[in-house]
C-alpha atoms as a PDB file:
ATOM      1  CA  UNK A   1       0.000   0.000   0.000  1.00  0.00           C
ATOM      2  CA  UNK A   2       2.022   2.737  -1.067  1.00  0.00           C
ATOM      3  CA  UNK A   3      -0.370   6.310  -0.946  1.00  0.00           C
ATOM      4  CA  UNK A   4       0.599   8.432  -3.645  1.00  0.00           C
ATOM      5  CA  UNK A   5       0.807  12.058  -3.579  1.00  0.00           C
ATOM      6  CA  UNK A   6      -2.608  12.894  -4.926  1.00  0.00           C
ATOM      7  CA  UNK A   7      -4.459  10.527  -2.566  1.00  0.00           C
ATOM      8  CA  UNK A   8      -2.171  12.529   0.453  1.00  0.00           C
ATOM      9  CA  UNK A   9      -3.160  16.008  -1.264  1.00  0.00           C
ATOM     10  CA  UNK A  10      -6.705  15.196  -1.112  1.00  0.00           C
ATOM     11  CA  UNK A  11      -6.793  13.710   2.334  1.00  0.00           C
ATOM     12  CA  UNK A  12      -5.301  16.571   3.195  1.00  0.00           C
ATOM     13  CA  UNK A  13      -7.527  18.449   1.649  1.00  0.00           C
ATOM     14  CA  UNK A  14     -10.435  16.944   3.359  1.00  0.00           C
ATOM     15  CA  UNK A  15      -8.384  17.323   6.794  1.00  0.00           C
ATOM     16  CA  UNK A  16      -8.501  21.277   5.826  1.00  0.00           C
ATOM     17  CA  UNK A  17     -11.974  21.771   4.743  1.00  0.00           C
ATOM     18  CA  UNK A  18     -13.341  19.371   7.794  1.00  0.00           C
ATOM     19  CA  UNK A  19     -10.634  21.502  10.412  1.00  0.00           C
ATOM     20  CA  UNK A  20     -11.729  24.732   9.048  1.00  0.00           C
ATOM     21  CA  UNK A  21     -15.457  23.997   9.135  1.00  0.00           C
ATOM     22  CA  UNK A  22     -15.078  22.734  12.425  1.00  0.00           C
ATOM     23  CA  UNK A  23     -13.026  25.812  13.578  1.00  0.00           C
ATOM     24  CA  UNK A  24     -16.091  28.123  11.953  1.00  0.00           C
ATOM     25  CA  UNK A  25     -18.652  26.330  13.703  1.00  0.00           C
ATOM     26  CA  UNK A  26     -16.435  26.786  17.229  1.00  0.00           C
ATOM     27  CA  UNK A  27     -16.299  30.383  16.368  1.00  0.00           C
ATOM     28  CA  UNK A  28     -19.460  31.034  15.589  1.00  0.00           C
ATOM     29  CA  UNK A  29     -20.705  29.669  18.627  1.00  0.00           C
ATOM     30  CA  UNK A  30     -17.766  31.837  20.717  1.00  0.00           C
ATOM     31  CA  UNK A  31     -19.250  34.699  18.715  1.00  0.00           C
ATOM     32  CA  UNK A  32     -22.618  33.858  20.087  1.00  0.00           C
ATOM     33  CA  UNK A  33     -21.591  33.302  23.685  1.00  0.00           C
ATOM     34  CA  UNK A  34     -19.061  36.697  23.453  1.00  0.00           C
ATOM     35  CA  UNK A  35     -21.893  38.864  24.920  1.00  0.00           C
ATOM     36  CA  UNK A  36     -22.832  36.378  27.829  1.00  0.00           C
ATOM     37  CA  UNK A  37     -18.724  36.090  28.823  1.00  0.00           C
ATOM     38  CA  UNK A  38     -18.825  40.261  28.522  1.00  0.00           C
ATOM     39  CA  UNK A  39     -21.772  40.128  30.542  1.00  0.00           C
ATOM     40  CA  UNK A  40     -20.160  37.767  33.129  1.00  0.00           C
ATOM     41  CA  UNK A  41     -17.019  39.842  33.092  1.00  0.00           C
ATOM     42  CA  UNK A  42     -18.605  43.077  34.016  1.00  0.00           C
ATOM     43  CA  UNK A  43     -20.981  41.165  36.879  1.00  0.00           C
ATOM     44  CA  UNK A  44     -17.067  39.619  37.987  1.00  0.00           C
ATOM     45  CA  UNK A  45     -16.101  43.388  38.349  1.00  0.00           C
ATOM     46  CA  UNK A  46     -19.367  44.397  39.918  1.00  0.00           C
ATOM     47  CA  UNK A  47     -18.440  41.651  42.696  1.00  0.00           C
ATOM     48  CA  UNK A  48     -14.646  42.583  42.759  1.00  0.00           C
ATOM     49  CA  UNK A  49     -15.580  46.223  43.886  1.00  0.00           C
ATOM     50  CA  UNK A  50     -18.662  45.450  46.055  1.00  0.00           C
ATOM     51  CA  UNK A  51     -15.909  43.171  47.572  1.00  0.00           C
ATOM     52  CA  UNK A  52     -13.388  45.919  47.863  1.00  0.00           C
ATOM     53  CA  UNK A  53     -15.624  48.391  49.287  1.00  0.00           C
ATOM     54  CA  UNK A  54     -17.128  45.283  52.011  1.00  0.00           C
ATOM     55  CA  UNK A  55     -13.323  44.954  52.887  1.00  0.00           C
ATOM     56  CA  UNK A  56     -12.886  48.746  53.166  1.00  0.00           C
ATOM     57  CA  UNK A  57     -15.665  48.891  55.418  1.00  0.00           C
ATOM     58  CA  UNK A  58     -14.840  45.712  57.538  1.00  0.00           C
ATOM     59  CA  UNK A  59     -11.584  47.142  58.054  1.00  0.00           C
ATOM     60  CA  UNK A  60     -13.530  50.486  59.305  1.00  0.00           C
ATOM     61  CA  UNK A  61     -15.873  48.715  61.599  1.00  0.00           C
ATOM     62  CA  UNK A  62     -12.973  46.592  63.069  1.00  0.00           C
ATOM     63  CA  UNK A  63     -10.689  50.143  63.842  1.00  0.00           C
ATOM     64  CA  UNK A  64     -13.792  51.153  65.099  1.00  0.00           C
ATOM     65  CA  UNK A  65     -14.479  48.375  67.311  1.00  0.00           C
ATOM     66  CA  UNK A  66     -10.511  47.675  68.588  1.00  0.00           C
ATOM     67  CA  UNK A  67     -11.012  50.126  71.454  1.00  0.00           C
ATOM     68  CA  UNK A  68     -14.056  47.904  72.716  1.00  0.00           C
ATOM     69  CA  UNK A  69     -13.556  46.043  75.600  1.00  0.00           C
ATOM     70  CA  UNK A  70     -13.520  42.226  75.020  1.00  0.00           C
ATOM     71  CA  UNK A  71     -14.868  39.448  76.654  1.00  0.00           C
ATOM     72  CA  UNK A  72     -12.711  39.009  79.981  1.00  0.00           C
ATOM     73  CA  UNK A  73     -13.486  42.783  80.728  1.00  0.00           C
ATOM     74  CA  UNK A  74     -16.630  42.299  81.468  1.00  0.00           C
ATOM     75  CA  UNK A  75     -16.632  41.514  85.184  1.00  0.00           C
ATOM     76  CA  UNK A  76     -14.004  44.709  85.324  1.00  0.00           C
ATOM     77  CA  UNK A  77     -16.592  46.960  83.474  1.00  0.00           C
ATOM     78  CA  UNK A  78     -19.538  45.051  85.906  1.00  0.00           C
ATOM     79  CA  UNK A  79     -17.260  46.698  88.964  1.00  0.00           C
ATOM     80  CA  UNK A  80     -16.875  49.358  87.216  1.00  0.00           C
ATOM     81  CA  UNK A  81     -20.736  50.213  87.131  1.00  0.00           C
ATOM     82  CA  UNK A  82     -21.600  49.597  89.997  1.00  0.00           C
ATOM     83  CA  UNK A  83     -18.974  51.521  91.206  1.00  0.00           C
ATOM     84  CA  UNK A  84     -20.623  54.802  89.315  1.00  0.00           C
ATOM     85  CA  UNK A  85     -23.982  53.828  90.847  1.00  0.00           C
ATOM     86  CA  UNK A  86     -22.433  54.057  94.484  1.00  0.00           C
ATOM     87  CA  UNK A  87     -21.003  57.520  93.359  1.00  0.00           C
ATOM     88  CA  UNK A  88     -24.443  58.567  92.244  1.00  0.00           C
ATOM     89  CA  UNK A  89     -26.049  57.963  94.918  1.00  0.00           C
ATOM     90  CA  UNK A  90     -23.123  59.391  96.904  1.00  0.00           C
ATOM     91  CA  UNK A  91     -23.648  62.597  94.680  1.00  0.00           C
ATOM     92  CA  UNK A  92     -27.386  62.404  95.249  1.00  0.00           C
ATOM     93  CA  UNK A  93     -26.968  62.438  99.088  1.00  0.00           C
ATOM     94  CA  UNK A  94     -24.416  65.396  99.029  1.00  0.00           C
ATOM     95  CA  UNK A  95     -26.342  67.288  96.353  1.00  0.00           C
ATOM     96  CA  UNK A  96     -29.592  66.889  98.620  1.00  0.00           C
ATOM     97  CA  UNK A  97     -27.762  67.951 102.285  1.00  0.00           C
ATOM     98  CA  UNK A  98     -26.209  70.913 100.341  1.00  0.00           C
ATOM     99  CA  UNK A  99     -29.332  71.792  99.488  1.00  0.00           C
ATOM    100  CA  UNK A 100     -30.676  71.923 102.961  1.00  0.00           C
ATOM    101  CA  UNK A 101     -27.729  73.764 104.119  1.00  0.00           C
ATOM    102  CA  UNK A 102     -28.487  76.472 101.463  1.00  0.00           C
ATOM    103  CA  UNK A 103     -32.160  76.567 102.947  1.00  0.00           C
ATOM    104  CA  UNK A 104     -30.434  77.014 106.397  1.00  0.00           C
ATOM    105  CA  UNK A 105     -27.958  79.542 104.938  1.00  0.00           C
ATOM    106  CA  UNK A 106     -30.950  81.628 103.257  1.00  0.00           C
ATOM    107  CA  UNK A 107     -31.925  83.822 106.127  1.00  0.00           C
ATOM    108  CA  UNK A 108     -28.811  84.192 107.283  1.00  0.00           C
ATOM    109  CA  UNK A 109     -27.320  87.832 106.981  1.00  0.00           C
ATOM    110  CA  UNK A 110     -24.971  88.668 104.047  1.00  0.00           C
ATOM    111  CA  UNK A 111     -21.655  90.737 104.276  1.00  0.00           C
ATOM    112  CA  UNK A 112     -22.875  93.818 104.173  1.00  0.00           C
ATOM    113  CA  UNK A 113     -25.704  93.493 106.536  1.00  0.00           C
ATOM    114  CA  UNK A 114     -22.983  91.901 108.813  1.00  0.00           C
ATOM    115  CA  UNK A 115     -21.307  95.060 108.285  1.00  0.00           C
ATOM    116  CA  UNK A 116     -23.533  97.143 108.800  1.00  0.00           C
ATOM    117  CA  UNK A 117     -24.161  95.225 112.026  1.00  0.00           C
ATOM    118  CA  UNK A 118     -20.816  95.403 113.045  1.00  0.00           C
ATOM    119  CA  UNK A 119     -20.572  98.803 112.258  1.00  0.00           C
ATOM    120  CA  UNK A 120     -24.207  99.428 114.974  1.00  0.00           C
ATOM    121  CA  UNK A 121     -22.450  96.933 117.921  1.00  0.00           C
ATOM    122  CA  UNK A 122     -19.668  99.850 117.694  1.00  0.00           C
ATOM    123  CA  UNK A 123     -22.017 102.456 118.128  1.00  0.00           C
ATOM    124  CA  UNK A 124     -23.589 100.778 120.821  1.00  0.00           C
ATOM    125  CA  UNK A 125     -20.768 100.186 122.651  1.00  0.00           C
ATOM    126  CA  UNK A 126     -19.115 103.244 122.442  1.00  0.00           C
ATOM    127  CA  UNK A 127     -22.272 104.355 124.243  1.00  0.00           C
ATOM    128  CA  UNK A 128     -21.952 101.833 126.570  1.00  0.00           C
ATOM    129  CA  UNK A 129     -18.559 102.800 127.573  1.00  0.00           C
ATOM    130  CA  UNK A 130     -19.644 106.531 127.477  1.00  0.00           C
ATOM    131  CA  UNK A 131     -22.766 105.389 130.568  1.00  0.00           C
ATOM    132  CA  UNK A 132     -19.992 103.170 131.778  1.00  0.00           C
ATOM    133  CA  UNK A 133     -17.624 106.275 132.502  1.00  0.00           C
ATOM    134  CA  UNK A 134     -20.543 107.910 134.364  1.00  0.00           C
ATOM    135  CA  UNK A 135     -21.986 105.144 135.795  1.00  0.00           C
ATOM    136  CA  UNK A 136     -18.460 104.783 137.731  1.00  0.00           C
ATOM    137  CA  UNK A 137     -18.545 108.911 138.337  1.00  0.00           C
ATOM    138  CA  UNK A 138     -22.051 108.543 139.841  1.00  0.00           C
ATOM    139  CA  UNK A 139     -20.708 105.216 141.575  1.00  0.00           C
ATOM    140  CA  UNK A 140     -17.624 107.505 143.300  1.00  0.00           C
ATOM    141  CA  UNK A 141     -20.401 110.559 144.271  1.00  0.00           C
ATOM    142  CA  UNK A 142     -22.591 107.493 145.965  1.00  0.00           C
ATOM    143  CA  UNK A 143     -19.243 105.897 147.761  1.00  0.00           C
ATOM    144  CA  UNK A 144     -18.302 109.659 148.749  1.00  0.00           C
ATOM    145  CA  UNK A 145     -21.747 110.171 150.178  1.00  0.00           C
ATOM    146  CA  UNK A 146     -21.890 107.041 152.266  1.00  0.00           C
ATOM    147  CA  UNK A 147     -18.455 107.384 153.440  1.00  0.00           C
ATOM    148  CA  UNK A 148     -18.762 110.983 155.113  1.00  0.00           C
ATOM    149  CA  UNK A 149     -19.771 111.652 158.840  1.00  0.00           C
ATOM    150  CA  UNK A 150     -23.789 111.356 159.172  1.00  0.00           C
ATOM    151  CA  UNK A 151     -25.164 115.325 159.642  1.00  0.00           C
ATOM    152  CA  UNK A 152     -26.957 115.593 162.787  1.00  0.00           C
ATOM    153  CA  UNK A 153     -30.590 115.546 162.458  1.00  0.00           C
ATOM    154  CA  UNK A 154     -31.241 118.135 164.417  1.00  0.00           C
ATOM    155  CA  UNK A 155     -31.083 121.359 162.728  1.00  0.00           C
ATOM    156  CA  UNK A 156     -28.389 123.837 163.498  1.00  0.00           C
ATOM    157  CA  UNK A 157     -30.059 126.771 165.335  1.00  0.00           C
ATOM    158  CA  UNK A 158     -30.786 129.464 162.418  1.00  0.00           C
ATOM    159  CA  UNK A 159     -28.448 132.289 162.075  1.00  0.00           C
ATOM    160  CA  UNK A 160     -30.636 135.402 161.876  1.00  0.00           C
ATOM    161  CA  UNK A 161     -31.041 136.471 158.514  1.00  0.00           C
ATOM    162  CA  UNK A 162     -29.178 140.216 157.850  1.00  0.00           C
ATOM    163  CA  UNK A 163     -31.100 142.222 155.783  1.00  0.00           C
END
């Protein structure tokens, strides 16, 4: 069996037109499916930003959230409150006997009344020293008087009168 050039050629040739028909046909249905693979690429985009913006924010919340206390805080942050509550009621109680001592404080004088109370008292006892310093004159007349020889009670026979 010795296959001569012409039977080759045309094998060949029917290799060509069968490859090339075959390639057309694969084509023509890429061609058909280019607008679904567009489609497909643009949703792949779509999802490759909505992912980069979900990792953005992620990365937001979680810088957010790193000051937040974790779990084996909690019984530190459970002292912690009622810790506050003591000092509110603690406030409370000093916020309610201040007020009572500004009721208490109300009708007492201010400064200048106080001074102008002061200023009276010094007044009044400059008086008081003033009836003092007679008082003691009046108490020297009185000691005077008692202290001197008792005048007889009988009269003193009465000196005719010269006219």
């Amino acid at each position: 069996m010795t296959i001569e050039i012409g039977q080759l050629v045309s094998i060949l040739g029917l290799l060509v037109s069968v490859g090339g028909s075959l390639y057309a046909w694969i084509a023509s249905q890429g061609k058909a499916a280019l607008p679904e693979i567009e489609g497909l690429r643009k949703e792949i985009n779509n999802l490759r930003h909505e992912h980069s913006e979900a990792t953005a924010r992620v990365a937001k919340i979680e810088g957010e959230l790193a000051h937040l206390p974790d779990k084996a805080a909690l019984p530190e942050i459970e002292g912690l409150r009622k810790e506050i509550n003591k000092l509110r009621h603690e406030h409370s109680e000093a916020t309610a006997r201040v007020a009572k001592i500004e009721g208490e404080l109300a009708h007492l004088p201010d400064k200048d009344t106080v001074h102008k109370i002061e200023l009276g008292l010094q007044a009044v006892q400059s008086r008081v020293e003033a009836q003092t310093s007679a008082m003691q004159e009046i108490r020297a007349m009185l000691e005077r008087a008692l202290s001197a020889p008792e005048p007889a009670l009988v009269p003193s026979p009465a000196k005719p009168r010269r006219r």
